[in-house]
N, C-alpha and C. Protein backbone atom coordinates (compact mmCIF):
# COMPACT_ATOMS: atom_id res chain seq x y z
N UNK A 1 -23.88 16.84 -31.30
CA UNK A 1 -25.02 17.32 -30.54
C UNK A 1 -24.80 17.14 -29.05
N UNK A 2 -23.97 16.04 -28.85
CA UNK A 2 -23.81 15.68 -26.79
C UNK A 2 -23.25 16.81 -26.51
N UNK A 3 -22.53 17.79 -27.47
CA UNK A 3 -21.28 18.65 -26.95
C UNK A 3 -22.64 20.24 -26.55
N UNK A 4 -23.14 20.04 -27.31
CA UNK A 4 -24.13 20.95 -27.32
C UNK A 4 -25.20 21.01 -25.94
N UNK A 5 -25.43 19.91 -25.67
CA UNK A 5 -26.62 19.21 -24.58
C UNK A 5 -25.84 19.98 -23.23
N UNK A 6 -24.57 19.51 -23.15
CA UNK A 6 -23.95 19.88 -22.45
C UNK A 6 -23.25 21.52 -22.22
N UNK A 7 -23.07 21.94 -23.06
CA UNK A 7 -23.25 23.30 -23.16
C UNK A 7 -24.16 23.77 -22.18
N UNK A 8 -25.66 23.53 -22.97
CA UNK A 8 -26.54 24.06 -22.60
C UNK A 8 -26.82 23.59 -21.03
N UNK A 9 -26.49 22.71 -21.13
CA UNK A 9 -26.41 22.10 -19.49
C UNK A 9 -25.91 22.78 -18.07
N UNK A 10 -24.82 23.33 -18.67
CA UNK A 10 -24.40 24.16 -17.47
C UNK A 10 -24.87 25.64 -18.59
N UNK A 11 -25.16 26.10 -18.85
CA UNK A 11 -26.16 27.45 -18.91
C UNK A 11 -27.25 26.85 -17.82
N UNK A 12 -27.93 25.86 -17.90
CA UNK A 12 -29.06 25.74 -17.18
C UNK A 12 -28.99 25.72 -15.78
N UNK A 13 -27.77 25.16 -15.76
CA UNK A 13 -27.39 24.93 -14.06
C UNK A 13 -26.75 26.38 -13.27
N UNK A 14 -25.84 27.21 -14.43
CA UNK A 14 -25.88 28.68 -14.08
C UNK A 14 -27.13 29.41 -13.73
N UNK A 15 -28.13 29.41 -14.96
CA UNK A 15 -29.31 30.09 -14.45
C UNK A 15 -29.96 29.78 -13.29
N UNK A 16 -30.25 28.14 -12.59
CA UNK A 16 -30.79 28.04 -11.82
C UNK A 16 -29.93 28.38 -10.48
N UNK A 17 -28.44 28.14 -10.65
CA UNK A 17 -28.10 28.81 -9.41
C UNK A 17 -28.42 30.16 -9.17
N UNK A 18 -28.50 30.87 -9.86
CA UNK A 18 -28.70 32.51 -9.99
C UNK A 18 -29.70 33.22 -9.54
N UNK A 19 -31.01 31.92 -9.74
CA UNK A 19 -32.25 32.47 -10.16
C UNK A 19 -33.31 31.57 -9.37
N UNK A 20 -32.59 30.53 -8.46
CA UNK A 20 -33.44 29.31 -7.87
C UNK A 20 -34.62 28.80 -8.75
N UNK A 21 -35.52 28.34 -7.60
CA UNK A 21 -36.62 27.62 -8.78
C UNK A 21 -37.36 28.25 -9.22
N UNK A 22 -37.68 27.76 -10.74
CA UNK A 22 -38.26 28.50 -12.23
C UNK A 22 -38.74 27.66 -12.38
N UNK A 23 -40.26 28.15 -13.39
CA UNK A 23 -40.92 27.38 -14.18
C UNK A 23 -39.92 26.95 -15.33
N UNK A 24 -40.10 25.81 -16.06
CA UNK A 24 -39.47 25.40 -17.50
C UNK A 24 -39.90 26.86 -18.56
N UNK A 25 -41.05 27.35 -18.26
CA UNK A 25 -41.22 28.68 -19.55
C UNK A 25 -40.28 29.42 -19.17
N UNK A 26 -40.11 29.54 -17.52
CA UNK A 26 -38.58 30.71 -17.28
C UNK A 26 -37.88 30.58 -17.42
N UNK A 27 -37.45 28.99 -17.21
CA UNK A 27 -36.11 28.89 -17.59
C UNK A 27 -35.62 29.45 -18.87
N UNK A 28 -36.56 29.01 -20.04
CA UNK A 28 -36.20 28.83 -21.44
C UNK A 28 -35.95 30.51 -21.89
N UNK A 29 -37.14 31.12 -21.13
CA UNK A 29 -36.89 32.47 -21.34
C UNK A 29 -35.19 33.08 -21.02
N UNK A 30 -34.82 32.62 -20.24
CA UNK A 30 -33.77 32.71 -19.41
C UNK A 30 -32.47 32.36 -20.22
N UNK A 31 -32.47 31.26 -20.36
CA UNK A 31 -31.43 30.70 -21.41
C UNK A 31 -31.42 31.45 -22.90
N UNK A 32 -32.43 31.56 -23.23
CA UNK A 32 -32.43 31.81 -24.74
C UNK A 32 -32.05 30.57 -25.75
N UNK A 33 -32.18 29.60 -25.81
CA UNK A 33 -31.99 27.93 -25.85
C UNK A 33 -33.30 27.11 -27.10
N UNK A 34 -33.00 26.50 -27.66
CA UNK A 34 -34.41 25.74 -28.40
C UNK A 34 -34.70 24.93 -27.07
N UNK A 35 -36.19 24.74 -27.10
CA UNK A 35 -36.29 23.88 -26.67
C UNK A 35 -36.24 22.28 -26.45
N UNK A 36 -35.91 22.05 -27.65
CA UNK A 36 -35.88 20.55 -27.54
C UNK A 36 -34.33 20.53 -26.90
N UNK A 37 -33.76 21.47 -27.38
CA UNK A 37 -32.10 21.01 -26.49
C UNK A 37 -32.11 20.74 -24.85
N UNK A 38 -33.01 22.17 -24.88
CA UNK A 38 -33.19 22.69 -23.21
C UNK A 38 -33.70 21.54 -22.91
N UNK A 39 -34.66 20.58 -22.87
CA UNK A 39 -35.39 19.30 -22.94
C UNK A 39 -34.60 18.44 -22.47
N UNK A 40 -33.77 18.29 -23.31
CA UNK A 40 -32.30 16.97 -23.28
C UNK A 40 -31.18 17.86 -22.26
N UNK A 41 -31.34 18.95 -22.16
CA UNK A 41 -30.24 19.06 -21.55
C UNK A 41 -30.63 18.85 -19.88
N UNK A 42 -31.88 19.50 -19.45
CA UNK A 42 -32.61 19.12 -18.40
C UNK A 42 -32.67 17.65 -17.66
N UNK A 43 -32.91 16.74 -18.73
CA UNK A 43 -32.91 15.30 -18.66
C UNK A 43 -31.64 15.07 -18.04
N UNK A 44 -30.50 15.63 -18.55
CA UNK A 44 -29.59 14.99 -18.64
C UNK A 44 -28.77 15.34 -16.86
N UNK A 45 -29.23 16.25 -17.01
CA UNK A 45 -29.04 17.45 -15.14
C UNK A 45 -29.80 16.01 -14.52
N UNK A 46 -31.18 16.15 -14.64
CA UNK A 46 -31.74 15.50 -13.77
C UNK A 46 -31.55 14.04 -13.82
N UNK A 47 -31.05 13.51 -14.86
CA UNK A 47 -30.77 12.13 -14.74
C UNK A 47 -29.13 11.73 -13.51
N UNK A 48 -28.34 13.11 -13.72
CA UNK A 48 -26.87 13.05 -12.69
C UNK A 48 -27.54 13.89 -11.42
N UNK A 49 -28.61 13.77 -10.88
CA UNK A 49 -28.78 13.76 -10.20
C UNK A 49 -28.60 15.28 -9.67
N UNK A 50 -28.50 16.54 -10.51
CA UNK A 50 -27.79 17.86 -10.27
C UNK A 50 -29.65 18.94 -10.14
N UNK A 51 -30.54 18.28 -10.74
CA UNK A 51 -31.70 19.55 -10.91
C UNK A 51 -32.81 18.36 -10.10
N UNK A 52 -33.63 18.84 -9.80
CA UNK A 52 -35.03 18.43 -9.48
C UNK A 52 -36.11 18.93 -10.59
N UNK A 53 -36.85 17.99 -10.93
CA UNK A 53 -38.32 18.57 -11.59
C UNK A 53 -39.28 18.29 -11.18
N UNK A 54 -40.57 18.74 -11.35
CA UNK A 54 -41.80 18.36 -10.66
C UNK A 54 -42.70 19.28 -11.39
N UNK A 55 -43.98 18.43 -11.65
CA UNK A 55 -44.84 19.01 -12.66
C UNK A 55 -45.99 19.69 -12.12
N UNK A 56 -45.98 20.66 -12.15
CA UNK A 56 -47.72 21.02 -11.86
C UNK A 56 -48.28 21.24 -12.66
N UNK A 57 -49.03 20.64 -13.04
CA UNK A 57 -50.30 20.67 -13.85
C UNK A 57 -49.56 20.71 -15.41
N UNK A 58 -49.83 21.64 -16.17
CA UNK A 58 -49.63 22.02 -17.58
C UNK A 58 -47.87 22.37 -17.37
N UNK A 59 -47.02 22.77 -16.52
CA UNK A 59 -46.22 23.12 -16.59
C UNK A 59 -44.97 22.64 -15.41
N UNK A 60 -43.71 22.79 -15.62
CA UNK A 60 -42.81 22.29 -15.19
C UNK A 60 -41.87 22.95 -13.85
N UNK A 61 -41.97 22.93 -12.78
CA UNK A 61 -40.63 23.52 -11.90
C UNK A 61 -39.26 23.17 -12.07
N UNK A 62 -38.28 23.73 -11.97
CA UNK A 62 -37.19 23.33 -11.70
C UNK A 62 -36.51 23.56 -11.25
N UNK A 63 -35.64 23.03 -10.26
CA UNK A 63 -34.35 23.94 -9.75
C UNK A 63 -33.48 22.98 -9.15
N UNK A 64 -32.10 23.46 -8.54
CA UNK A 64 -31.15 22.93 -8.14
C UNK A 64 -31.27 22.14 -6.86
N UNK A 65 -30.24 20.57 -7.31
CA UNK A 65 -30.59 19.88 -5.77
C UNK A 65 -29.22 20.18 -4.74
N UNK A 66 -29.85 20.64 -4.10
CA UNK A 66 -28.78 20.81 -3.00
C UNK A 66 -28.51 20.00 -1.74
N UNK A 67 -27.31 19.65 -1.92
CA UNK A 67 -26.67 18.70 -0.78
C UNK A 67 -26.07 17.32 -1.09
């Protein structure tokens, strides 16, 4: 499954370079991805320090940290 997380990991980090910041519904739209992967794989961006998240309200932003 890590091999997978990661997969999906850089899909996510492709889309957001491509596509800057997205809601989490766009992203997912975007990827074509389950979500619980997209979930872990997000975590896993934002835990190395590579995505930003921030919640508004009911729903999620995301996008690439730059610099």
């Amino acid at each position: 499954m890590i091999t997978q997380i990661g997969i999906v990991a850089g899909e996510i980090w492709h889309h957001l370079d491509q596509h800057g910041e997205v809601t989490f519904t766009q992203l997912l739209k975007g990827i074509e991805q389950p979500r619980d992967i997209a979930l872990m794989s997000v975590g896993w961006l934002a835990r190395e320090g590579h995505v930003v998240v921030k919640g508004e309200g009911q729903e999620y932003r995301v996008w690439l940290r730059k610099g």
